[in-house]
Structure formats: structure tokens, C-alpha cells
Protein backbone atom coordinates (compact mmCIF):
# COMPACT_ATOMS: atom_id res chain seq x y z
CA UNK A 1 -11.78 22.28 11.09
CA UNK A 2 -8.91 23.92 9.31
CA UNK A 3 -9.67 25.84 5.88
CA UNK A 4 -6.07 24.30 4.61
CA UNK A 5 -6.70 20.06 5.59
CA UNK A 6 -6.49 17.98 2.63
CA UNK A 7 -8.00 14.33 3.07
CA UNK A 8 -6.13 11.78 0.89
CA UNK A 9 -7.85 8.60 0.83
CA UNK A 10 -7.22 4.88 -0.04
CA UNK A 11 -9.63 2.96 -0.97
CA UNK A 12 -8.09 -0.55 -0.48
CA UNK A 13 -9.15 -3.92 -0.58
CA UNK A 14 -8.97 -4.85 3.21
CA UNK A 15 -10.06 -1.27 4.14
CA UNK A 16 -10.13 2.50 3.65
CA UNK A 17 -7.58 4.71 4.76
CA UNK A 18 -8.38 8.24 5.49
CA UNK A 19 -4.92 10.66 5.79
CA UNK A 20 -5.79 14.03 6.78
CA UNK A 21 -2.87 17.03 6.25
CA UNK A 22 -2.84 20.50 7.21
CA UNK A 23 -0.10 22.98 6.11
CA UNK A 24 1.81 19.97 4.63
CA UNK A 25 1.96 17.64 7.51
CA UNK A 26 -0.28 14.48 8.14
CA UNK A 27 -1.70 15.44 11.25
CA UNK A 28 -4.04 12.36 11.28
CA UNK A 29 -4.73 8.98 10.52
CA UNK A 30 -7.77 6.82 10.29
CA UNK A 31 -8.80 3.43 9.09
CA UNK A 32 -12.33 2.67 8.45
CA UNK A 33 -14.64 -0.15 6.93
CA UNK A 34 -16.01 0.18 3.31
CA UNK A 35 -19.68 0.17 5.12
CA UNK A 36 -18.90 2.75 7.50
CA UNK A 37 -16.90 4.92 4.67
CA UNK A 38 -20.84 5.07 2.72
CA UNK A 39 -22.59 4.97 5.95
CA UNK A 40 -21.17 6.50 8.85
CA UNK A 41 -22.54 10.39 8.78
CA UNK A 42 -20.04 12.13 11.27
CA UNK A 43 -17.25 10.81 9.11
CA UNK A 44 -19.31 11.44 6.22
CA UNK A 45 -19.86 15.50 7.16
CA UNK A 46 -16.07 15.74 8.36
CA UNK A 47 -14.72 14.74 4.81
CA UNK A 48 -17.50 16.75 3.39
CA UNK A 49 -15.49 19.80 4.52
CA UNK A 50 -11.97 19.03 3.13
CA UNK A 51 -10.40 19.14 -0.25
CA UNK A 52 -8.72 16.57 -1.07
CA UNK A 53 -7.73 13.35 -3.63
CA UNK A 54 -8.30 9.44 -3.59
CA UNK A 55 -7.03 6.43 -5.56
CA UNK A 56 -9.00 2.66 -5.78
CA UNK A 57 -8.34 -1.02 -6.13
CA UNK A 58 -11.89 -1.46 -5.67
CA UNK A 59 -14.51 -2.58 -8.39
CA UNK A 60 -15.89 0.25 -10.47
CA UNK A 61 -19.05 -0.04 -8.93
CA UNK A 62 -17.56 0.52 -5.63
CA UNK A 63 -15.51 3.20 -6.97
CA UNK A 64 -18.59 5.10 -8.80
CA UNK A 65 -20.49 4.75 -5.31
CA UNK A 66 -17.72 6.39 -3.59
CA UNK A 67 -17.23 9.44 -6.34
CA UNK A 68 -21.33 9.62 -6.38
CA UNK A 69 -21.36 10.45 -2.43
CA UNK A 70 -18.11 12.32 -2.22
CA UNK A 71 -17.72 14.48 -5.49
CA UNK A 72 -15.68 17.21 -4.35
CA UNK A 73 -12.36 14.75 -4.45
CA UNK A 74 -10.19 14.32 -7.29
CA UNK A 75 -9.88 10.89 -8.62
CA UNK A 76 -6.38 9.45 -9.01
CA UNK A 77 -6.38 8.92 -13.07
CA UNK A 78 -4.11 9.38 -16.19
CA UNK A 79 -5.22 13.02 -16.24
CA UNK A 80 -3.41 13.86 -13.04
CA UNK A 81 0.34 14.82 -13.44
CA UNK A 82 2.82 12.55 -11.43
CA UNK A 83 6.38 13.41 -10.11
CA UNK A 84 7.37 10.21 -12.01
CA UNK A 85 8.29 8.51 -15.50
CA UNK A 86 6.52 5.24 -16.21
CA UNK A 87 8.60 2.70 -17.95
CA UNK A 88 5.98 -0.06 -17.39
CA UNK A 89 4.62 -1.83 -20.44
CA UNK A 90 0.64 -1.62 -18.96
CA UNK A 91 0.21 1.87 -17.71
CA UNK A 92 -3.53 1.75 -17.58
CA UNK A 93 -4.00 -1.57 -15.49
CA UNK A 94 -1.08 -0.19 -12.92
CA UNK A 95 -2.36 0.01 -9.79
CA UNK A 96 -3.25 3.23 -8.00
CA UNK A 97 -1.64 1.85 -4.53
CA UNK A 98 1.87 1.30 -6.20
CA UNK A 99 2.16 4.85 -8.03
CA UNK A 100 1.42 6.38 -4.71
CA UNK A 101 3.88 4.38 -3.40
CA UNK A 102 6.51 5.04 -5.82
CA UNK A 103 5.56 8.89 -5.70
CA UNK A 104 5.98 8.66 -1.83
CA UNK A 105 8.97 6.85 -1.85
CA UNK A 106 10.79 9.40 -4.32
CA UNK A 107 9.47 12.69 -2.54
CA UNK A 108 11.62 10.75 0.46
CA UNK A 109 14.19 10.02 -1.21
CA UNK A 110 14.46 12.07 -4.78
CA UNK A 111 17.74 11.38 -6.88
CA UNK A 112 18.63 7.85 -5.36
CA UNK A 113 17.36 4.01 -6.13
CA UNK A 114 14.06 3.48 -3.48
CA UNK A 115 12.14 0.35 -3.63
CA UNK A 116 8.72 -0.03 -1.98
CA UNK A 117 7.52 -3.26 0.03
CA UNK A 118 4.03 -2.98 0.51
CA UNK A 119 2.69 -6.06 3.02
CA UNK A 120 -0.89 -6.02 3.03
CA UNK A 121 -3.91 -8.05 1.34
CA UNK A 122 -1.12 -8.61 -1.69
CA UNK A 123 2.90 -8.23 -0.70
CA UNK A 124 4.26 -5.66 -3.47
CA UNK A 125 7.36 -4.66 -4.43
CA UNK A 126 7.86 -1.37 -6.43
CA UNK A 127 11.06 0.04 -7.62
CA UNK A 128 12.08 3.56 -8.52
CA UNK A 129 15.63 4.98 -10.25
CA UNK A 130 17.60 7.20 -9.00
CA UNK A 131 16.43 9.17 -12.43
CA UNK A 132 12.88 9.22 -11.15
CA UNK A 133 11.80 6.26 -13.52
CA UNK A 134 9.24 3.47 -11.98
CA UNK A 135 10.46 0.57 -13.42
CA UNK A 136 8.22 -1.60 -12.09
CA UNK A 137 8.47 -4.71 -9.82
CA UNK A 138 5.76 -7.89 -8.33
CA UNK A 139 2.97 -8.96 -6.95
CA UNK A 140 2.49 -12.18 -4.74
CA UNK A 141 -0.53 -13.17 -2.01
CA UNK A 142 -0.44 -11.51 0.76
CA UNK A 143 -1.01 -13.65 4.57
CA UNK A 144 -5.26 -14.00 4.40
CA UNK A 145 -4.59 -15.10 0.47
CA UNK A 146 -2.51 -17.55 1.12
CA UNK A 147 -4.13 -18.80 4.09
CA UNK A 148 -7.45 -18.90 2.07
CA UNK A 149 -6.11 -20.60 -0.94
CA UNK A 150 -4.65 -23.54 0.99
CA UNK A 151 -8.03 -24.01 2.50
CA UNK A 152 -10.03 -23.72 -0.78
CA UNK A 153 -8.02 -25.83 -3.07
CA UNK A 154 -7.31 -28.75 -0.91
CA UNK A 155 -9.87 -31.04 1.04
CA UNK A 156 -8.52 -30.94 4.25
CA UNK A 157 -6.62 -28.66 5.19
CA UNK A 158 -8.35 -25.98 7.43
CA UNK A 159 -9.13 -22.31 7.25
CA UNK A 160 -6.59 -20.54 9.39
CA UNK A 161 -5.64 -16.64 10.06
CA UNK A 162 -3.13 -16.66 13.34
CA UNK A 163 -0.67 -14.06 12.26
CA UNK A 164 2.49 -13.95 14.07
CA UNK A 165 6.46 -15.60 14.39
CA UNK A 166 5.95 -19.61 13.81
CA UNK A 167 8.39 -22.31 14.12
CA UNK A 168 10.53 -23.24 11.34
CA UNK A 169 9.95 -26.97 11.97
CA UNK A 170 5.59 -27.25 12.42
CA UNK A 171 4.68 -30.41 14.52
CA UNK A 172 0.91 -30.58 13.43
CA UNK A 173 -0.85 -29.77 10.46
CA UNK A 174 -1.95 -26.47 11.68
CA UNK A 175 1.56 -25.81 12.85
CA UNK A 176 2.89 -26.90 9.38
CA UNK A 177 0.35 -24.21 7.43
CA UNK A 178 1.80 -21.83 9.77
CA UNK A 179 5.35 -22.28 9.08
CA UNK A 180 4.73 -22.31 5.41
CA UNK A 181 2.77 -19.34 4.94
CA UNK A 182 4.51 -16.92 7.92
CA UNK A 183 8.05 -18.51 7.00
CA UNK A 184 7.45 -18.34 3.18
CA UNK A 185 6.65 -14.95 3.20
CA UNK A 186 9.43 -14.08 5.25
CA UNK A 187 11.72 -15.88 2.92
CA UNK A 188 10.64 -14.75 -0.02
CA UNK A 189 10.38 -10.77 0.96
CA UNK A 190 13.81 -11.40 1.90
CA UNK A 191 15.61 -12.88 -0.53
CA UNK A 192 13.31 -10.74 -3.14
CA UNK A 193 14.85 -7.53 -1.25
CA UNK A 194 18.58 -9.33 -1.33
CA UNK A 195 18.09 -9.15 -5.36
CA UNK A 196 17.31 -5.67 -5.67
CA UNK A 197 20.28 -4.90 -3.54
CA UNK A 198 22.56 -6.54 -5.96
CA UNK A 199 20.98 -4.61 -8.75
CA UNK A 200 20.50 -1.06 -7.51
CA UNK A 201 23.17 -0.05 -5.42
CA UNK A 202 22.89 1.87 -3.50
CA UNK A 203 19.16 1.35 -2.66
CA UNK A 204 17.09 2.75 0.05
CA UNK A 205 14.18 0.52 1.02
CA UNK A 206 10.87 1.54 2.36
CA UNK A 207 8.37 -0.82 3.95
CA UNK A 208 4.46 -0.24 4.05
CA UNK A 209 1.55 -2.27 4.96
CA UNK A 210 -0.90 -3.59 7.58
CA UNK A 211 0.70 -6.80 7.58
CA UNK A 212 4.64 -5.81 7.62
CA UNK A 213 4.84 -5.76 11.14
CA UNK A 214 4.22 -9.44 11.15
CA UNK A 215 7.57 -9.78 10.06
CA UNK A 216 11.34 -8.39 11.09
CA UNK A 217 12.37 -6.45 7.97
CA UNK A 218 13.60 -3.43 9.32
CA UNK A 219 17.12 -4.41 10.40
CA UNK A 220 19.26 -2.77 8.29
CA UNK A 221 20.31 1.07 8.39
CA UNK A 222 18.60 1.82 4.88
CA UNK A 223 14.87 -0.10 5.62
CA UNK A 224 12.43 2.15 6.78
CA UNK A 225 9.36 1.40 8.12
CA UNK A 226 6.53 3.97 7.02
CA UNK A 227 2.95 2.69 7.59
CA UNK A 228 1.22 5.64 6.06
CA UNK A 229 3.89 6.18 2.38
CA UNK A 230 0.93 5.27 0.19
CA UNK A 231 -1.19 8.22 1.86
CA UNK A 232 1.77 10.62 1.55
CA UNK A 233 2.65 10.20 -1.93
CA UNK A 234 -1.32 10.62 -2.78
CA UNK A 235 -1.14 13.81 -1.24
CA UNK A 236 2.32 14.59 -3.05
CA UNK A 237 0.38 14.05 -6.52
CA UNK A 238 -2.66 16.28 -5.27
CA UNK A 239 -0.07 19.12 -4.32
CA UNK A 240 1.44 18.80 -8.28
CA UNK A 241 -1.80 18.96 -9.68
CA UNK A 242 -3.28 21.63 -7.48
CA UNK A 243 -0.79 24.02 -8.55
């Protein structure tokens, strides 16, 4: 294994995602189960060798586990220098995912309006200035949420998870939860991405997630599709702070 290979890892809610760079290029991607991340002892050995930096939406407890087997990597915290200003009125409960996000999106694209769609377990939206100021943006329930929620607040409708282009129009009950959640996410990304247009122009748009290629958002000449931006802008942060 390379002297120079960085591992950036994400510890996210669905999964953790394991980015491996050498001489400033991401020369590898993996995606791995939080019982395999504590368990698994070739992938535990392999990260034992590298340098590298991670950030958390996980529970403290999770997160203390994962520093207590793997000390050597530097936590994503308020003591680490970002490339970024924060004009964001809770710093502290800002979550790791969208500043690596925002930091990605800006090394892309420094100088000029980016926003961020990230489609996963939530759908976020995450909006940088062309002056290198996160401003901000939203959060909303991602597919499995929403499915889940109609199924635990209601009597009965059922516990579904098909993923995928639906009908507009749903001719059974099933078919109706599936229109509403796959269309109503589709609608609201949309229009949601319409009103930044008409506020930062011009805006380059950047879409990340497991779940964005469920739906057809890269159709215009500035949407980019970039499955791995939160892993690049982690690294981006360890570079600034390894200097």
C-alpha cells in the first residue's frame, strides 16, 4: 500500500463510506456496513495503514467506538480549519455531511454560486456564494423516511421500499404511496432547485447521494452528478489542516 493514501471516511446513517486518495486523486471507493466497519479485520488492518480524516452523523457512542478502534484519524470538528465562511446561525449542530459538501462543491467550483443536493437517508440542499460563504439551505425525508412514516403513523397503509419511476396517476393503494413519495420527491427537489436558480444566478448545481439516481435531475448543462463530493471535500479539509 502506498506511503502517500489518505482514507477519508463517512460515517453516515445508511452506511460508511470509505474514499481512499493517493497523490491527490481518489483512486478508490468503498461502501461498507457499520458492523463490518468495527468488525471486519482485513478492512480493519488496511485502514490501519493510512492517514487520513472522518466526519459522523452517528450517535456519540457510535462515534467514540469508531475513534476508540481507529485513533490515528482526525476527527472532523470546530478545531479543523475549513476553506469556507459560516453564515449559519447554529454552527455547532451543522452537520458534518453538509460542510463536506459545501467544501467539495467550492474546491469544484471556487469564486461562483454552487448548491449541493444530497439524496440519501435525508434529501439536503446546501448553498455556497460565489464569496465562499455557506449560507445554508434544508433538510426534508429522504425515500426509506418517508416510506416508513406513512406506514407508522397510519393504520393501514403498508410498509413499502420499491424505489424507482412510478406513475403519476397510482391505481391501488400501493401504487398511490408510490406516486406520492417517488413523485413528491421529484417535485419538490425540483421546484426547490428552480428557486435557487432565481436567486443565485448564475448557479452551478451539484448532485450527491445513494438515492439521486432514482430520479432524472441531471438534465441541464450546469447539474452535475458526483456520487463521491462529500468524500472529496473531507479530504480537501484534511489537505488544509495537514499543512
Amino acid at each position: 500500500m502506498d506511503k502517500k493514501q489518505v482514507a477519508a471516511i463517512d460515517l453516515g446513517n445508511s452506511f460508511t463510506k470509505i474514499g481512499y486518495f493517493i497523490n491527490n486523486e481518489l483512486s478508490g471507493v468503498v461502501r461498507v456496513s457499520w458492523e463490518d466497519l468495527m468488525g471486519d479485520e482485513q478492512l480493519y488492518a488496511e485502514l490501519k495503514k493510512c492517514e487520513g480524516i472522518f466526519s459522523s452523523v452517528l450517535s456519540s457512542a457510535q462515534t467514540h467506538a469508531f475513534q476508540t478502534r481507529f485513533p490515528g484519524f482526525k476527527p472532523l470538528d470546530d478545531k479543523l480549519r475549513i476553506p469556507l465562511l459560516l453564515d449559519y446561525e447554529t454552527p455547532a449542530t451543522l452537520g458534518k455531511d453538509r460542510i463536506c459538501n459545501a467544501v467539495g462543491a467550492w474546491s469544484k467550483n471556487p469564486g461562483r454560486n454552487s448548491l449541493v443536493v444530497d439524496v440519501g437517508t435525508c434529501i439536503k440542499f446546501d448553498i455556497v456564494s460565489g464569496e465562499g460563504v455557506y449560507e445554508g439551505g434544508s433538510i426534508s425525508p429522504g425515500i426509506r423516511l418517508r416510506y416508513q412514516s406513512l406506514n407508522d403513523y397510519t393504520a393501514n397503509l403498508p410498509l413499502l421500499d420499491e424505489k424507482g419511476k412510478t406513475g403519476l396517476v397510482g391505481k391501488s393503494t400501493e401504487k398511490s404511496i408510490h406516486s406520492g413519495v417517488m413523485n413528491g420527491m421529484n417535485a419538490e427537489i425540483l421546484q426547490l432547485i428552480a428557486q435557487y436558480e432565481q436567486n443565485y444566478d448564475p448557479l452551478t448545481i451539484f448532485v450527491t447521494g445513494g438515492d439521486a439516481k432514482y430520479f432524472d435531475l441531471v438534465t441541464k448543462n450546469n447539474i452535475f452528478a458526483n456520487e463521491n463530493l462529500t468524500l472529496e471535500g473531507l479530504y480537501k479539509i484534511f489537505l488544509l489542516n495537514a499543512q
